[in-house]
Protein backbone atom coordinates (compact mmCIF):
# COMPACT_ATOMS: atom_id res chain seq x y z
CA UNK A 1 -24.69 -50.61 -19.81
CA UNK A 2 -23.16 -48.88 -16.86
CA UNK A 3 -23.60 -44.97 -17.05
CA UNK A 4 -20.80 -42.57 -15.58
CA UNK A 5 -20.81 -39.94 -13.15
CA UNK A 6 -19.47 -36.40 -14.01
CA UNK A 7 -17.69 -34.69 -11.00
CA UNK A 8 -18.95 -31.18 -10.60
CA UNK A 9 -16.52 -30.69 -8.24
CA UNK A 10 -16.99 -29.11 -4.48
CA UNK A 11 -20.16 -26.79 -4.21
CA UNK A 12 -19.14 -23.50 -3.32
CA UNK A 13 -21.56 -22.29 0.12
CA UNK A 14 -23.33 -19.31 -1.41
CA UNK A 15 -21.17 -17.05 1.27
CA UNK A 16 -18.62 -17.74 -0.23
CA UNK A 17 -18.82 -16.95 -3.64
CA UNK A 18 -16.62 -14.52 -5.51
CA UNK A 19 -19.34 -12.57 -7.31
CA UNK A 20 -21.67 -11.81 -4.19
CA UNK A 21 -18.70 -11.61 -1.79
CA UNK A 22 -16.81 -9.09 -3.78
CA UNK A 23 -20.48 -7.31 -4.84
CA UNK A 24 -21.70 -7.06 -1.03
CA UNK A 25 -17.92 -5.21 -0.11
CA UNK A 26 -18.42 -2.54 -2.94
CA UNK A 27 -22.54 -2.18 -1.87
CA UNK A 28 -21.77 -1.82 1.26
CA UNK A 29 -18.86 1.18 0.75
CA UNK A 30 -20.87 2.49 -2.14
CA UNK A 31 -23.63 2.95 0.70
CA UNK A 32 -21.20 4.49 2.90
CA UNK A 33 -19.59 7.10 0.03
CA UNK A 34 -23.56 7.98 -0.55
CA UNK A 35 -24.37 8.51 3.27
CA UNK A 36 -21.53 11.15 3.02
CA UNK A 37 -23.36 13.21 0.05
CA UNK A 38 -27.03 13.81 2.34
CA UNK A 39 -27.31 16.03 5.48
CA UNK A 40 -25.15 14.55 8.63
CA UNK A 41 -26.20 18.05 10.63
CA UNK A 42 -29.13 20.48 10.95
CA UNK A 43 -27.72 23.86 13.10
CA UNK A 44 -30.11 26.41 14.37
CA UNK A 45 -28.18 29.31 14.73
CA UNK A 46 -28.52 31.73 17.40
CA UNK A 47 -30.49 34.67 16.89
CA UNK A 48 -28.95 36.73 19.22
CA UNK A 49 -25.92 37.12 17.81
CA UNK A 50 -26.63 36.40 13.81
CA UNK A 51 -29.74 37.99 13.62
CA UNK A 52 -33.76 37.21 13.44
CA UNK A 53 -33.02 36.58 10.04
CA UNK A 54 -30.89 33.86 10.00
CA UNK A 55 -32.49 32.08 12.74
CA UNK A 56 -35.72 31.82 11.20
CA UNK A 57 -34.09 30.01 8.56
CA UNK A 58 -34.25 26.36 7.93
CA UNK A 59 -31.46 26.38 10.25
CA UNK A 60 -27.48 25.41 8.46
CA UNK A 61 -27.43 22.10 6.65
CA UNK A 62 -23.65 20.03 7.18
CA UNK A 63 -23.18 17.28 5.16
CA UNK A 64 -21.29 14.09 6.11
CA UNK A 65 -18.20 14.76 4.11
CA UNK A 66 -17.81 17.99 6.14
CA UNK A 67 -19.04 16.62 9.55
CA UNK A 68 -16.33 13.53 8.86
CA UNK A 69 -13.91 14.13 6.01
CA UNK A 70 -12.22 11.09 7.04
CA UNK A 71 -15.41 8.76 5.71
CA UNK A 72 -15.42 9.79 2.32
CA UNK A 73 -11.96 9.05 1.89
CA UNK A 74 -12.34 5.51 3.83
CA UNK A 75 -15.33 4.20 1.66
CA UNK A 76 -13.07 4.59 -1.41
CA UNK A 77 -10.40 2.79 -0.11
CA UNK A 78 -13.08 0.00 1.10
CA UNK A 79 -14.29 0.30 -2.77
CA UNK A 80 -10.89 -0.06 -4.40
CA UNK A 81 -10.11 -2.98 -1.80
CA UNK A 82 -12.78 -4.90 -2.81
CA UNK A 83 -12.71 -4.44 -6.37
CA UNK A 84 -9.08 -5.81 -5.65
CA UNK A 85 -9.71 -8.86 -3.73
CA UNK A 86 -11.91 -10.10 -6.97
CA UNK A 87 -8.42 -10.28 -8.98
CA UNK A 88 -5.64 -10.65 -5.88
CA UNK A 89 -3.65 -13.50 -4.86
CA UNK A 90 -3.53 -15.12 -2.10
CA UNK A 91 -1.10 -13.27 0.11
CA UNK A 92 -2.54 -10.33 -1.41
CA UNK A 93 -5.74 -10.81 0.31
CA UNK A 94 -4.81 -10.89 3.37
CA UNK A 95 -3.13 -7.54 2.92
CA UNK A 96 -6.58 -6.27 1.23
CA UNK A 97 -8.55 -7.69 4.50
CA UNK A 98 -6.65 -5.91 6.84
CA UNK A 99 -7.03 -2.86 4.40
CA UNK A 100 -10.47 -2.83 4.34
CA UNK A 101 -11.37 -3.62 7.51
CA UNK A 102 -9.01 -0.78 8.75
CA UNK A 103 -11.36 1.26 6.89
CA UNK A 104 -14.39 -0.06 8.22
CA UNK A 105 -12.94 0.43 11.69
CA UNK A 106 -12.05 4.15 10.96
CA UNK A 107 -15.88 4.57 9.03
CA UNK A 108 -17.18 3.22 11.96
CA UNK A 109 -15.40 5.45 14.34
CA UNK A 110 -15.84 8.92 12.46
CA UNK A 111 -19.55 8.57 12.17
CA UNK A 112 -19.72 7.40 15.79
CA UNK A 113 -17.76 10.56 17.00
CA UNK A 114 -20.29 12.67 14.96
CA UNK A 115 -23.01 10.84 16.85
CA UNK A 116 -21.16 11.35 20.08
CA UNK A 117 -20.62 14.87 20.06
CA UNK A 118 -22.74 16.47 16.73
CA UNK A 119 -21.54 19.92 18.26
CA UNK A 120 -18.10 19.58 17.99
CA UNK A 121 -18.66 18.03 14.47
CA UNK A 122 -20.53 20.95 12.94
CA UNK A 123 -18.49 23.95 14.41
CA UNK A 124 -16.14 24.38 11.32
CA UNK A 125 -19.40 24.51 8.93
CA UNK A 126 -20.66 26.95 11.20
CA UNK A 127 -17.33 29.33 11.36
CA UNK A 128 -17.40 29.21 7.73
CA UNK A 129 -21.11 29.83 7.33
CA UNK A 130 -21.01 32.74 9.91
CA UNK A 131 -17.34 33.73 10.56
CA UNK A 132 -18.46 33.22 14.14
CA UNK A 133 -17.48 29.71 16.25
CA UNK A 134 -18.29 29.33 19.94
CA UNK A 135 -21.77 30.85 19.47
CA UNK A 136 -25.13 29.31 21.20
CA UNK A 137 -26.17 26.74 18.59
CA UNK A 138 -28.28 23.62 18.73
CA UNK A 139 -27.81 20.85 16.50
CA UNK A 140 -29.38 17.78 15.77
CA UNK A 141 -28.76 14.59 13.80
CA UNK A 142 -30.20 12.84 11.04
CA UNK A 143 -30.30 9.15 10.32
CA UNK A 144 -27.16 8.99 7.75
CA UNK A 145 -24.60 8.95 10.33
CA UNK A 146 -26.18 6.45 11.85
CA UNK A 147 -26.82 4.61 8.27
CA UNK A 148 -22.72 5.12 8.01
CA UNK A 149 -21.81 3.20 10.94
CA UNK A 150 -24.41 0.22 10.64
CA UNK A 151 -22.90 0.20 6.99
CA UNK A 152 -19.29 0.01 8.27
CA UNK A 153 -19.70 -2.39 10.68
CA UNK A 154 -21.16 -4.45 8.06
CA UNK A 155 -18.38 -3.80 5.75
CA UNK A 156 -15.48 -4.52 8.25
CA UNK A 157 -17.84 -8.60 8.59
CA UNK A 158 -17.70 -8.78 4.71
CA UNK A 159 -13.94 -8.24 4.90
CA UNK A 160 -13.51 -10.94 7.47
CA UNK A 161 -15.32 -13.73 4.99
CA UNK A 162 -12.30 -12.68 2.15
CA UNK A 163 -9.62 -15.20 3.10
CA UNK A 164 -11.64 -17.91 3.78
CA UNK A 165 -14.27 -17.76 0.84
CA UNK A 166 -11.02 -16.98 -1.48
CA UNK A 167 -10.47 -21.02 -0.71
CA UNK A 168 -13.54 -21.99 -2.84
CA UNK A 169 -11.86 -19.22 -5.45
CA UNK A 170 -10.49 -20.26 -8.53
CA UNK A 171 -7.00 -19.69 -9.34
CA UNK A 172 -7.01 -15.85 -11.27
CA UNK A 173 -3.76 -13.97 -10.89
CA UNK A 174 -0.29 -15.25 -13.02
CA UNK A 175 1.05 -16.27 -9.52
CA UNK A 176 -1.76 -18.35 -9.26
CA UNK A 177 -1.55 -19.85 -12.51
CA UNK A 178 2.12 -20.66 -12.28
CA UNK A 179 1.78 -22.33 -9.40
CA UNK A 180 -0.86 -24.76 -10.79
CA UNK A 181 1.08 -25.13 -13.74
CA UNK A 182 4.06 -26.41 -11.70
CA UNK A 183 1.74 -29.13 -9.96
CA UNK A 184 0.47 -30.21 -13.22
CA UNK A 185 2.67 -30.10 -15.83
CA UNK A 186 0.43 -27.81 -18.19
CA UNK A 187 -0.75 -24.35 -18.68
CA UNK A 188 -2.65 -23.45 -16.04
CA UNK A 189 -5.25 -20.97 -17.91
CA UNK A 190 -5.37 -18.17 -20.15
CA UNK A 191 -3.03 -15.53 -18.07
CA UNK A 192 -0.15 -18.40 -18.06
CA UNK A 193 -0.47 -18.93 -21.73
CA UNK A 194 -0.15 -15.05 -22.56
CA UNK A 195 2.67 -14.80 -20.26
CA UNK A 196 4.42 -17.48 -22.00
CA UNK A 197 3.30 -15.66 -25.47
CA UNK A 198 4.92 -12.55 -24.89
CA UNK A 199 8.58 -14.27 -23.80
CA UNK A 200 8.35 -15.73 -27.75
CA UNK A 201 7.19 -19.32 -26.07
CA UNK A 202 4.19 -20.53 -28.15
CA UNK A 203 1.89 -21.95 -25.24
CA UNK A 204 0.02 -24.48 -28.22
């Protein structure tokens, strides 16, 4: 008796795989979003002009959605991207690459500024903590800025793996589908044969 071979069909590199692709993109910008919520900035205020009081405080604490507004708002557009690219056509990943990785870039740029000048970066927490800007100040950093950029540089690499581990993808999306279909004759999967449900075909 001669036995028979089953075709699993192409491996898929472990890179490229949908689930940890699309999982690493939302990590890394949930990392990002949650590097915004802790302390960017510590300010010790002047006493000379604020008072004995507040300078023996713990000194002003910024966090990094007020040190870099712009990050916040970047790591949920990296989030949404990425959620996207698990469901998104072809051409339609391209567009969420560039999206995301426009992000990154502009994560990676924010936080870097903060790390460049942490002065600069803190003065509008201090004029609305003290109603007083331009006053002698020193302020150091913390590790979460730093945490933010690693994380966006990270994020912008993950986005550049999209369009070429989306060839190991299955077809998802009704475009998809009906493009299959055409090549073989057949309903492609589940989305084709509700599509061709609801125009009063019956896809059986």
């Amino acid at each position: 008796m001669s036995g028979t071979v089953k075709s699993t069909g192409p491996v898929v590199p472990p890179w490229a795989r949908k689930s940890s692709l699309v999982l690493l993109i939302v990590v890394l910008a949930l990392a990002v979003f949650g590097a915004t919520t802790q302390t960017w900035l510590t300010v010790r205020l002047d006493a000379g002009q604020l008072g004995q009081a507040v300078a023996n405080r713990d000194g002003l604490q910024v966090q990094g959605s007020k040190a870099a507004t712009a990050v916040t708002a970047l790591a949920l557009v990296a989030l949404a991207g990425g959620l996207a690219a698990a469901i998104a056509g072809k051409v339609a990943r391209w567009v969420i690459t560039v999206i995301i990785l426009l992000a990154a870039a502009g994560i990676v740029t924010a936080a870097g500024t903060v790390l460049a000048d942490p002065l600069a970066a803190a003065q509008g927490s201090i004029a609305a903590a003290t109603g007083i800007s331009g006053s002698n100040v020193s302020v150091a950093t913390t590790v979460f800025p730093l945490l933010a950029v690693i994380a966006g540089a990270l994020l912008g690499l993950s986005a550049l793996l999209v369009v070429p581990a989306s060839r190991h993808w299955k077809s998802r999306t009704k475009y998809d589908a009906a493009a299959v279909k055409a090549g073989t004759g057949g309903p492609a999967d589940e989305i084709d044969s509700w599509d061709r449900l609801t125009r009063g075909d019956d896809p059986t």
